[in-house]
Protein backbone atom coordinates (compact mmCIF):
# COMPACT_ATOMS: atom_id res chain seq x y z
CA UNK A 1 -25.25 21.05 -45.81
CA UNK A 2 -23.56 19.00 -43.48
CA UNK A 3 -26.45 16.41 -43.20
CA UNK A 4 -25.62 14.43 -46.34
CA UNK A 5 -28.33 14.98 -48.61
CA UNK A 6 -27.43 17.36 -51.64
CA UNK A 7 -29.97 20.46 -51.52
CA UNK A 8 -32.38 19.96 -53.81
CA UNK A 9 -31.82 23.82 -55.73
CA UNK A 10 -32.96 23.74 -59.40
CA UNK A 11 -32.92 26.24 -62.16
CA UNK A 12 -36.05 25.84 -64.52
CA UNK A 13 -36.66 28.55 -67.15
CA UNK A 14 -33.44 28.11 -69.27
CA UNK A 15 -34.30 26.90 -72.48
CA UNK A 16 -31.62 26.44 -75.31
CA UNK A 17 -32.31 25.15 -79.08
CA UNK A 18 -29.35 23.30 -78.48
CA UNK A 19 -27.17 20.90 -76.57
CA UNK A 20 -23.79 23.07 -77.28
CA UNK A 21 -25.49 26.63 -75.71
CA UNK A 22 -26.77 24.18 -72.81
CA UNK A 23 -23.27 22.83 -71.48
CA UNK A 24 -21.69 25.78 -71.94
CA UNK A 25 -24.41 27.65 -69.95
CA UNK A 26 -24.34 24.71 -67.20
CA UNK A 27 -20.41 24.82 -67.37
CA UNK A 28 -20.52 28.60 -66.83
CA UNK A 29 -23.18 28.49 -63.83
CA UNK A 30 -21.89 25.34 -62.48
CA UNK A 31 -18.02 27.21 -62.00
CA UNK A 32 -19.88 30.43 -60.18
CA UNK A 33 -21.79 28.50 -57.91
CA UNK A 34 -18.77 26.04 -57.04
CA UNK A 35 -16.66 29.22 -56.37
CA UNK A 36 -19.62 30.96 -54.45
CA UNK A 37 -19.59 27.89 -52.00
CA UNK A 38 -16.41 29.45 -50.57
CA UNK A 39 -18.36 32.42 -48.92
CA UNK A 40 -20.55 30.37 -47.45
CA UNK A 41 -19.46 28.92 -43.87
CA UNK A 42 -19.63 25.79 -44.01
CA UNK A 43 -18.34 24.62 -47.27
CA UNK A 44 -14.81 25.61 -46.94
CA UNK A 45 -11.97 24.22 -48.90
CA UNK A 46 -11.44 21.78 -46.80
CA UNK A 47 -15.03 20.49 -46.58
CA UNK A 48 -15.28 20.57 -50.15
CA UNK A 49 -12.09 18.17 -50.59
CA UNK A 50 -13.26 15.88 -48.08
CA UNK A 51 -16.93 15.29 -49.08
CA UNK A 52 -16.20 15.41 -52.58
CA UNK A 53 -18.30 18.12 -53.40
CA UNK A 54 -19.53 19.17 -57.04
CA UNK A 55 -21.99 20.82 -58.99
CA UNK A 56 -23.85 18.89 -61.43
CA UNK A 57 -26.25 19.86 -64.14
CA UNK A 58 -27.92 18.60 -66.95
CA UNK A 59 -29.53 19.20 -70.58
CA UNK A 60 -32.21 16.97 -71.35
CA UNK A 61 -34.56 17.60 -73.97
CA UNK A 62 -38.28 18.35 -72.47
CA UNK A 63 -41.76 18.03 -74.64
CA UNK A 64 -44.06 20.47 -74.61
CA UNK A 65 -47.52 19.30 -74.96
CA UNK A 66 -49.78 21.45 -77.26
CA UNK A 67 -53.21 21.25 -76.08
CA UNK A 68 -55.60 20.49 -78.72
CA UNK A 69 -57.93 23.40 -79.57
CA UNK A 70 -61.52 22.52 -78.08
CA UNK A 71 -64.82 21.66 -80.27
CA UNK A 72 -66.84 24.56 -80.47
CA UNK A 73 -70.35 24.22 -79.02
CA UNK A 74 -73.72 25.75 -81.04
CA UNK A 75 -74.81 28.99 -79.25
């Protein structure tokens, strides 16, 4: 990504009860996809030491909305 815009890759589907099994899970990722930017071309050691480039996640609570069940109607 040599344009200057972070790619825009997100995981949805991990849910965790709590903040603790979150970060480590994000740590855990986070260190195999830093590492797995070595194979790829362009983000060489180099590269990544002069753009500065991380990995970031984050845990944030989300709210599920329930729907309300709907009125029945007479038959």
């Amino acid at each position: 990504m040599t344009n200057g815009q972070c790619p825009s890759s997100t995981l949805s589907g991990y849910e965790f009860s709590n903040h603790y099994d979150c970060t480590n899970a994000g740590y855990a990722f986070a260190q195999k996809t830093f590492r797995a930017l070595l194979e790829v071309e362009e983000f060489n050691r180099n590269y990544i030491e002069e753009n500065k480039i991380v990995v970031k996640f984050e845990c944030r609570p989300i709210e599920i909305i329930i729907p309300k069940p709907k009125p029945k109607t007479p038959a």
